[in-house]
Protein backbone atom coordinates (compact mmCIF):
# COMPACT_ATOMS: atom_id res chain seq x y z
CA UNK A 1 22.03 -18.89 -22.79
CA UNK A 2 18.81 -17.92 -23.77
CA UNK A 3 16.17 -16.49 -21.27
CA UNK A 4 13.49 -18.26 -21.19
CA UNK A 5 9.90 -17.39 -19.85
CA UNK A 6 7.67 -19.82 -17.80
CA UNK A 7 3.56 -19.14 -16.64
CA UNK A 8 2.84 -20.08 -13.46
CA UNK A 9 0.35 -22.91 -13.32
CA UNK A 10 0.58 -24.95 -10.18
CA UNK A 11 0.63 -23.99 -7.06
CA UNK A 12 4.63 -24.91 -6.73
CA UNK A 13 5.17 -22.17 -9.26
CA UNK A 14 3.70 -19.99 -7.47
CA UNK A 15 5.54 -20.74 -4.30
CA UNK A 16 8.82 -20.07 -6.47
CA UNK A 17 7.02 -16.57 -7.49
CA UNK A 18 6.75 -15.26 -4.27
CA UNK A 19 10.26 -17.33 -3.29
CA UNK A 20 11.74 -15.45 -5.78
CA UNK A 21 11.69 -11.93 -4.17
CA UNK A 22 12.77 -12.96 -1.09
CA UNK A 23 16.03 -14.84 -2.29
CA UNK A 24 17.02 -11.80 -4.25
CA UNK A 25 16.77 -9.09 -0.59
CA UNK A 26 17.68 -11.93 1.55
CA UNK A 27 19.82 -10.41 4.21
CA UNK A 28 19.21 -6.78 2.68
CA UNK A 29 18.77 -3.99 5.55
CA UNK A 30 16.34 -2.07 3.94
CA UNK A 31 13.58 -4.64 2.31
CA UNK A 32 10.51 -5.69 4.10
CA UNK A 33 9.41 -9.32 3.04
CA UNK A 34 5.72 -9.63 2.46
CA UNK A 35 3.71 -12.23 4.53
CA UNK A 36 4.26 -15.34 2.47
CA UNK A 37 0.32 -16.21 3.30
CA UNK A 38 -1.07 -13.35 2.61
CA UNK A 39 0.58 -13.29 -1.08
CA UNK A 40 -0.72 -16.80 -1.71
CA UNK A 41 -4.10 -15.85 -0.92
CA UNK A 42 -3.37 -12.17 -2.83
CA UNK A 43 -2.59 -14.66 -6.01
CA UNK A 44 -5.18 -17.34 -5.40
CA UNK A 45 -8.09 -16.11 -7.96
CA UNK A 46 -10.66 -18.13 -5.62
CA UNK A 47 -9.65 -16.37 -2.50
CA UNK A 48 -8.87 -12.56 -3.79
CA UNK A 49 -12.52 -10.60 -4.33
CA UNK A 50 -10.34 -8.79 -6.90
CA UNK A 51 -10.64 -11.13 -9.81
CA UNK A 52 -14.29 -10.52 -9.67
CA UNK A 53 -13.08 -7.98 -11.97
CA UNK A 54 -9.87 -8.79 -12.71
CA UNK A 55 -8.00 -11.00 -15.38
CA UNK A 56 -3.99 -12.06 -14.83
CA UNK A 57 -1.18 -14.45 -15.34
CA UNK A 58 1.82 -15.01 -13.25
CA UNK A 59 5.38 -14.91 -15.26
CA UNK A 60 9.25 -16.34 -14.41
CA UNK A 61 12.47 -16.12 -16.71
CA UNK A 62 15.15 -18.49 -16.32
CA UNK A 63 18.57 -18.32 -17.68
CA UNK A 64 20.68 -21.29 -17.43
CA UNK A 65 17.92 -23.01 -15.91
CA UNK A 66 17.89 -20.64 -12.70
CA UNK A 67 15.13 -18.08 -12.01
CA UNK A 68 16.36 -14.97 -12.84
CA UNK A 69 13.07 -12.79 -12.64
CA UNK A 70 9.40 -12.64 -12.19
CA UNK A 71 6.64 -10.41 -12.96
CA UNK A 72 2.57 -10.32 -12.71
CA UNK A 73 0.17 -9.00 -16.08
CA UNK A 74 -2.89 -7.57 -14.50
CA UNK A 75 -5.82 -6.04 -16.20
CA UNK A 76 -8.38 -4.10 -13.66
CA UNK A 77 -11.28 -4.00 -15.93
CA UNK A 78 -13.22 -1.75 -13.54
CA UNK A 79 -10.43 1.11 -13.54
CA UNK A 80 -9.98 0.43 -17.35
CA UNK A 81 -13.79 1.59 -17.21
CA UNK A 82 -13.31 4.16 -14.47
CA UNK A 83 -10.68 6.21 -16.36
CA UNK A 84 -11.52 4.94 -20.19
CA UNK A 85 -8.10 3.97 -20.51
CA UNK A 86 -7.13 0.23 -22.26
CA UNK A 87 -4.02 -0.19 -19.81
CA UNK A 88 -2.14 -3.58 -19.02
CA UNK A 89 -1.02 -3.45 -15.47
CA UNK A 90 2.76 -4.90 -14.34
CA UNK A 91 3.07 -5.82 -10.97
CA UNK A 92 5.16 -8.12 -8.49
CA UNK A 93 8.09 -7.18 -10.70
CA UNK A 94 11.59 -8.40 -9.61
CA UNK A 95 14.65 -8.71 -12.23
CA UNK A 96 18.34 -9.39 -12.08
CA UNK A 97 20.80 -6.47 -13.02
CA UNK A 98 20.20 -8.52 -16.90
CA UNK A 99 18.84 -6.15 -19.97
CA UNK A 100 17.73 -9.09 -21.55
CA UNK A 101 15.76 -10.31 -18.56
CA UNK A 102 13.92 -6.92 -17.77
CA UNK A 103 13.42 -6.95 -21.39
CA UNK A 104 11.79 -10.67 -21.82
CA UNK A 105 9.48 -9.88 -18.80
CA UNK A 106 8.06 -6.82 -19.81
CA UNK A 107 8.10 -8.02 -23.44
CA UNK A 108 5.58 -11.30 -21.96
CA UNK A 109 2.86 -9.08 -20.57
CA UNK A 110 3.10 -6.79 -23.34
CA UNK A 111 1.93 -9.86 -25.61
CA UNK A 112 -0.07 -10.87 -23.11
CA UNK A 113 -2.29 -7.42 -23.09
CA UNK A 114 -2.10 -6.47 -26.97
CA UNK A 115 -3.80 -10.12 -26.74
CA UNK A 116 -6.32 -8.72 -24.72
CA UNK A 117 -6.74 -5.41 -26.39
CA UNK A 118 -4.92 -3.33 -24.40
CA UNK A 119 -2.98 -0.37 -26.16
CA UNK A 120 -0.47 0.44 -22.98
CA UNK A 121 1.26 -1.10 -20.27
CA UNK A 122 1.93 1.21 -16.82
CA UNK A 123 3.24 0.37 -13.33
CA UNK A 124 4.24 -1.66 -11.39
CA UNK A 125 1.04 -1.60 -9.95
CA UNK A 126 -0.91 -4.67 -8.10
CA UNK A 127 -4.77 -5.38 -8.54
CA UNK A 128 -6.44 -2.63 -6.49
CA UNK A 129 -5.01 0.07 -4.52
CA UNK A 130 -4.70 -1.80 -1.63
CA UNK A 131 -1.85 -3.19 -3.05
CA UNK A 132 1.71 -2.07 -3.19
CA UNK A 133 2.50 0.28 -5.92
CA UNK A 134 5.16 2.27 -7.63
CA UNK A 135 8.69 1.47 -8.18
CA UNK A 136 11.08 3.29 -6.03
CA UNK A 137 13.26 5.79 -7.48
CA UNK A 138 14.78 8.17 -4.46
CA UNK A 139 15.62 6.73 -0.78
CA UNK A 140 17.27 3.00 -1.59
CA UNK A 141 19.17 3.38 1.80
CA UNK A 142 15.88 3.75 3.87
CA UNK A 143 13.80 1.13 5.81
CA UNK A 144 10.89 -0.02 3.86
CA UNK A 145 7.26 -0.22 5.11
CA UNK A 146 4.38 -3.35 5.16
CA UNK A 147 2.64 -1.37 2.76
CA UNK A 148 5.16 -0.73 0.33
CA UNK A 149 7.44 -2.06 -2.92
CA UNK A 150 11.57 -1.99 -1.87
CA UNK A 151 13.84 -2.43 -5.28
CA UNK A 152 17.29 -1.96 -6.10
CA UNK A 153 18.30 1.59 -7.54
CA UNK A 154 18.69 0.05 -11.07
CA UNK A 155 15.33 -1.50 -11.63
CA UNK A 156 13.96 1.87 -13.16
CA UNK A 157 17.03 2.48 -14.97
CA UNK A 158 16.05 -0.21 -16.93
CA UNK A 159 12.29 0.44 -17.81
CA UNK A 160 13.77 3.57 -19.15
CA UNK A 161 16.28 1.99 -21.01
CA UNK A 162 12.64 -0.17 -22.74
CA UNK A 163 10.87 3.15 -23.38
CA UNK A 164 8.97 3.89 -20.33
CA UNK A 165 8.02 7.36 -18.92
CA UNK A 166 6.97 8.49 -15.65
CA UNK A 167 3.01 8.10 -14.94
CA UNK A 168 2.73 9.56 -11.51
CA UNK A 169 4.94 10.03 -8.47
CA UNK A 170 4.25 9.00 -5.04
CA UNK A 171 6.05 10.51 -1.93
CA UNK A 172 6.74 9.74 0.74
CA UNK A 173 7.30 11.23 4.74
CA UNK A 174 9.04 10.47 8.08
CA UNK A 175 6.69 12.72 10.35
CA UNK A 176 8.07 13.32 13.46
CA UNK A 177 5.35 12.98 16.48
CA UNK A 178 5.84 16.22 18.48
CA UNK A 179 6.18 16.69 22.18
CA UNK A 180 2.89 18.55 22.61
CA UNK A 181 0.27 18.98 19.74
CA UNK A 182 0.73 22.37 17.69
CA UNK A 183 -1.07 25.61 18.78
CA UNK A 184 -2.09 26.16 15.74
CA UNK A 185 -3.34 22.51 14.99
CA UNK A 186 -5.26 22.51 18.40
CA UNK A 187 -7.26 25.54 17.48
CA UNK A 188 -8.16 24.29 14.23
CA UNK A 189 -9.32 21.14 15.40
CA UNK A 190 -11.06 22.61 18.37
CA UNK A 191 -12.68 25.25 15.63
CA UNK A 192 -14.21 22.41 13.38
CA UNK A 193 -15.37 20.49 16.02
CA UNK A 194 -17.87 23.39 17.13
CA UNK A 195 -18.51 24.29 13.97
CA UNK A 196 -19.48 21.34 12.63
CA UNK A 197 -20.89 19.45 15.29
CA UNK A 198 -18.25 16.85 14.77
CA UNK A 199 -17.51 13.53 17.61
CA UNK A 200 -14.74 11.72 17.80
CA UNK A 201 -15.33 8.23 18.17
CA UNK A 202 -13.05 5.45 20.11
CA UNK A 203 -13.51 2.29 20.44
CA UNK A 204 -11.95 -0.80 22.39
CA UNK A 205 -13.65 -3.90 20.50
CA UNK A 206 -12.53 -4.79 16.81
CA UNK A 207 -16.09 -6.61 16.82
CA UNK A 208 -17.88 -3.94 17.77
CA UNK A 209 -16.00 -1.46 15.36
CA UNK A 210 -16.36 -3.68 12.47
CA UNK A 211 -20.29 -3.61 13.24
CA UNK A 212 -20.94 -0.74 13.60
CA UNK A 213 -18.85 1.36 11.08
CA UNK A 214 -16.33 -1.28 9.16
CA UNK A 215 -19.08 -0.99 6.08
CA UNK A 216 -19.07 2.92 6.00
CA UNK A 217 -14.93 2.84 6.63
CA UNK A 218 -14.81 1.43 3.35
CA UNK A 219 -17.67 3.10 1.72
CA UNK A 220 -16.15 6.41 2.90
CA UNK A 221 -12.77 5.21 1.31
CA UNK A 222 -13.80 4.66 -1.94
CA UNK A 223 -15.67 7.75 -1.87
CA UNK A 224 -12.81 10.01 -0.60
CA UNK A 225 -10.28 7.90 -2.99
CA UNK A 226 -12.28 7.77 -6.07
CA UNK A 227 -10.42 10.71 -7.33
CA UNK A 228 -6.87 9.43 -7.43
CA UNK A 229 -4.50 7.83 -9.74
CA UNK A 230 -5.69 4.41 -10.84
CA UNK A 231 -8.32 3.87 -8.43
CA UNK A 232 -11.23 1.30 -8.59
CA UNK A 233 -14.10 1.27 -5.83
CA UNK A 234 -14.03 -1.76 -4.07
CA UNK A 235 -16.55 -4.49 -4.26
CA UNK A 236 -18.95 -5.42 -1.65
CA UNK A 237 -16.84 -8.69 -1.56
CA UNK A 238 -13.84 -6.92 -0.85
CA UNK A 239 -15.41 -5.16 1.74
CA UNK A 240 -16.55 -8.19 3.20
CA UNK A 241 -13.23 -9.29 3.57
CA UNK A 242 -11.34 -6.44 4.42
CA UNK A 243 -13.81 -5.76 7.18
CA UNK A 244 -13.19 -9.83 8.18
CA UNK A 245 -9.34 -9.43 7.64
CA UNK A 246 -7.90 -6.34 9.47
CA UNK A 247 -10.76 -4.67 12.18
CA UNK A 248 -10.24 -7.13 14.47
CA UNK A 249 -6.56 -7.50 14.72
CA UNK A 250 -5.58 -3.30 15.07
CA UNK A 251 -4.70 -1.43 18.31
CA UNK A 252 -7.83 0.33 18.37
CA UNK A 253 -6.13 3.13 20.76
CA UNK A 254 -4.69 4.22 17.03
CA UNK A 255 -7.82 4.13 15.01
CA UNK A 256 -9.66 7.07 15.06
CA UNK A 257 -13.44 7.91 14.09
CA UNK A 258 -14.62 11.15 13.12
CA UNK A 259 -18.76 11.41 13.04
CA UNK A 260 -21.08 13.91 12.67
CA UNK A 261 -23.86 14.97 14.85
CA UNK A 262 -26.22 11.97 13.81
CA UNK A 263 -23.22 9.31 14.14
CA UNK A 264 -22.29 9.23 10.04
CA UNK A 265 -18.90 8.64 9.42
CA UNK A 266 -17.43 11.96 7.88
CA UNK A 267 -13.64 11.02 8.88
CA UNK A 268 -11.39 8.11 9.65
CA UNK A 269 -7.26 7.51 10.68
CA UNK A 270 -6.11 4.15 10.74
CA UNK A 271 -2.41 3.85 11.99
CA UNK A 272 -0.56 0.32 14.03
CA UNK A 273 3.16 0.09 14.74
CA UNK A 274 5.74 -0.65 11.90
CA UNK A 275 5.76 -4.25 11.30
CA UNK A 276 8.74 -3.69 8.95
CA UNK A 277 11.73 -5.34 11.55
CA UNK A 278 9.06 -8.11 12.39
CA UNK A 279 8.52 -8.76 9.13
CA UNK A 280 12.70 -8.82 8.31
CA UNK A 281 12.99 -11.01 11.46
CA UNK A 282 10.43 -13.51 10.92
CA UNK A 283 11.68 -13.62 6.98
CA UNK A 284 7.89 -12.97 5.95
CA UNK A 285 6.48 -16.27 7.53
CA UNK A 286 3.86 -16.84 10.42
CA UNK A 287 5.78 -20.44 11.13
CA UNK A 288 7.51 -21.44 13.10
CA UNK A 289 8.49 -17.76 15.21
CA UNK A 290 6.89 -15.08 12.88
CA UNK A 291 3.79 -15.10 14.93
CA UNK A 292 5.95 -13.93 17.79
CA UNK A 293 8.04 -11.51 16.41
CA UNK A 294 4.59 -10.02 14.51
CA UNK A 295 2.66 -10.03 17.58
CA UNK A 296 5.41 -8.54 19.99
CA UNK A 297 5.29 -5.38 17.09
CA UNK A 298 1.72 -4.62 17.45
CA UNK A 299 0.80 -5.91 21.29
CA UNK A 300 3.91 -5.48 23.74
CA UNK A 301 5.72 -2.42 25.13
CA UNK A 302 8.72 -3.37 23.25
CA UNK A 303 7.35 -1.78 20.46
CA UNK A 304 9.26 -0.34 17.52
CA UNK A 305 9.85 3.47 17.70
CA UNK A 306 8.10 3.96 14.24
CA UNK A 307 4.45 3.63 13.44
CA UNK A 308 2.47 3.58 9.75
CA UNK A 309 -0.51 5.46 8.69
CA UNK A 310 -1.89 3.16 6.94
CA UNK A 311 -5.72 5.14 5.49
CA UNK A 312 -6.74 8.71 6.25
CA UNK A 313 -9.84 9.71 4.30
CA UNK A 314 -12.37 12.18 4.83
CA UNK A 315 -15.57 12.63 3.00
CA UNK A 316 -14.97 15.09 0.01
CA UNK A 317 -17.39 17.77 1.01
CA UNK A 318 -15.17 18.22 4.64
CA UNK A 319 -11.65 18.07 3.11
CA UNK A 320 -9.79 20.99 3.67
CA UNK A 321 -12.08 22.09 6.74
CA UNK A 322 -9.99 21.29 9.52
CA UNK A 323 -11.39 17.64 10.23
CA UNK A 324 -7.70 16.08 9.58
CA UNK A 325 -6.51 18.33 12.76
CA UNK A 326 -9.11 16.82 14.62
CA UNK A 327 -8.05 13.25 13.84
CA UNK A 328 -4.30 13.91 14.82
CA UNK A 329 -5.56 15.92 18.00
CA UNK A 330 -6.74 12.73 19.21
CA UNK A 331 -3.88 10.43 17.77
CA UNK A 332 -0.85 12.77 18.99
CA UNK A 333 -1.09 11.83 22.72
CA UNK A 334 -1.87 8.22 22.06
CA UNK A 335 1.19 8.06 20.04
CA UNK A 336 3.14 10.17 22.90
CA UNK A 337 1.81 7.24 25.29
CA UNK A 338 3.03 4.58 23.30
CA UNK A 339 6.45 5.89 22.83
CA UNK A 340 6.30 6.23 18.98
CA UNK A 341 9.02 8.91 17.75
CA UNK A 342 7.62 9.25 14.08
CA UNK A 343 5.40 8.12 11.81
CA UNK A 344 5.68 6.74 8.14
CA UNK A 345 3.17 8.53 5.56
CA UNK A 346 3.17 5.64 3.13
CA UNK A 347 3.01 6.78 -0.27
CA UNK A 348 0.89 9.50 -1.35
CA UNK A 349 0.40 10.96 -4.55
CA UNK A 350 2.64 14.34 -5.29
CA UNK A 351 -0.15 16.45 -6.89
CA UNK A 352 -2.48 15.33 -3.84
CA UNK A 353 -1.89 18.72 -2.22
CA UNK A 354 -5.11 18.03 0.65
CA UNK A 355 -2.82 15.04 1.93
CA UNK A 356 0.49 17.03 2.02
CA UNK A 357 -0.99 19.85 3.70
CA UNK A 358 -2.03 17.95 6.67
CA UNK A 359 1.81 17.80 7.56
CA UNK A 360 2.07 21.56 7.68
CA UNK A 361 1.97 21.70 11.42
CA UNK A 362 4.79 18.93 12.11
CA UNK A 363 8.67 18.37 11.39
CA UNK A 364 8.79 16.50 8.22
CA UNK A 365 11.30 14.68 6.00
CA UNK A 366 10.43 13.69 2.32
CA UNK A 367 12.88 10.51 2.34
CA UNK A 368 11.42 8.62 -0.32
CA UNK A 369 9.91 8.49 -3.71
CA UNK A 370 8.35 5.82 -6.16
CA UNK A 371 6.72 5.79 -9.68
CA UNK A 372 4.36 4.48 -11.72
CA UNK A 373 5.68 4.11 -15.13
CA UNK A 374 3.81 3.90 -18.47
CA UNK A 375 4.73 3.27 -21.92
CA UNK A 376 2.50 2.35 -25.64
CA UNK A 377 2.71 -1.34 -26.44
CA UNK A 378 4.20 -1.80 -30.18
């Protein structure tokens, strides 16, 4: 049979979208299920700030009249500008182990972008960078994060079978929290913290923290960000939201704030416990028992022995200075306290030597890898 493609249009399409990745890892150790509310929201154009400059369509193939794969075309007009680049983004991609189907999908949003003018497709990458991004290509038998895209080992076999080369690589790091914090790492921190007259900043109310600096944390990340692969500064909208979304409901014991001496944000580490079992437990869902298997992850003892550093970013003109050290100074113990035994990087770009060099100081294991893919639509 024929495969056959279908746009989403109602809002029971889109429920099989996000349905769809979820049947195909169901009862597989290593994939993390995405909060089924927060992708409806994520695909909702009146609820996600990100179509304010952002244009997409929502794809499933059948074959035999089952669904068989699905797959998001994105354009990010506002990175399109950043980088003067005319690029058709793929996202949200899931396929069968069918040439044909990886084929049709791709083959829909290239038509859909040469529509639009585009001149190359690249991912799989989501709206902003707060999205998950990069298909994995190295560490299939590890545990997946929140944060981050699990696939089976022969999805990018088959976007190199259609033509696609490699974009950019992101790595990734099991850090392992050590028993004390390095000499080495305490002097530096304790040297940039005279030097420059740098505070670090704690606080115990996600109202207050929101107030006070949840503008400049996101100011300060598209400032310290704006540099990397496919990056677009967020809106004030998506500030707004972000701010609304996420300050309130993290252990503030494991966000850290880094001023300088006339209380401007210079520095920031935002890290909560793995929500990856939670998330495999509750099957991606708040209802009926998700809330309790999400809220035992981030609140109770019984925590999970892993953790995720979720944002580190530090103004551009004190990178490299010292003022990471001085983040994990204060983060080490907490982590100690809580009985954490290491730490997930998340992805982060392998040319970004500032990031990787933060590590230095601590036992580290590169365990996984992703890509971004690209290729010239015919």
């Amino acid at each position: 049979m024929a495969i056959t493609i279908q746009k989403i249009s109602t809002k029971g399409d889109l429920k099989r979208f996000i349905r769809f990745n979820y049947q195909m890892y169901k009862g597989n150790p290593y994939s993390v299920p995405d909060l089924y509310d927060d992708m409806l929201n994520t695909f909702n154009k009146r609820k996600n700030p990100a179509f304010e400059f952002c244009e997409a369509d929502y794809f499933m193939a059948f074959k035999d009249g089952k669904p068989v794969g699905r797959v998001a075309a994105i354009i990010n007009r506002r990175a399109n500008e950043k980088w003067d680049i005319k690029h058709v983004r793929f996202g949200w991609i899931d396929y069968i182990d069918d040439h044909e189907v990886s084929e049709a999908l791709i083959q829909t949003v290239e038509r859909w972008g040469r529509e639009r003018g585009m001149t190359h497709i690249a991912g799989p990458l989501g709206f902003t960078d707060l999205d998950a991004e990069g298909m994995l290509v190295e560490g299939f038998d590890q545990l997946s994060t929140m944060a981050t895209i699990y696939n089976y080992p022969y999805y990018p076999e088959h976007l190199e079978r259609l033509g696609f080369v490699k974009d950019a690589d992101w790595v990734e790091y099991q850090i392992f929290i050590p028993e004390a914090i390095p000499d080495k790492h305490k002097r530096i921190s304790d040297l940039v913290q005279r030097k420059y007259n740098l505070k670090v900043k704690k606080y115990t109310s996600g109202k207050k923290i929101a107030r006070d600096y949840g503008q400049a944390i996101f100011e300060l990340m598209n400032e310290a960000y704006s540099p990397l692969y496919g990056f677009s500064p967020l809106t004030q909208r998506q500030i707004d939201q972000y701010v609304k979304m996420y300050l309130p409901i993290l252990d503030l014991r494991m966000v850290t704030l880094i001023t300088d001496a006339d209380d401007q944000l210079v520095g920031f580490g935002i890290s909560m416990p793995s929500l990856a079992e939670a998330l495999q437990k509750s099957h991606g869902r708040l209802l009926p028992f998700g809330w309790y298997y999400l809220l035992k992850a981030l609140f109770m003892k019984r925590r999970a022995k892993m953790l995720d550093l979720l944002i580190v970013a530090v103004k551009p003109e004190y990178q490299n200075k010292g003022v990471n050290a001085l983040l994990f100074s204060d983060l080490i113990p907490i982590y100690q306290k809580l009985g954490f035994i290491f730490a997930e990087s998340n992805p982060e770009l392998e040319l970004n030597g500032k990031v990787q060099a933060q590590w230095d100081y601590f036992e580290t294991r590169q365990h996984k890898r992703r890509r971004s893919f690209i290729k010239e639509i015919e």
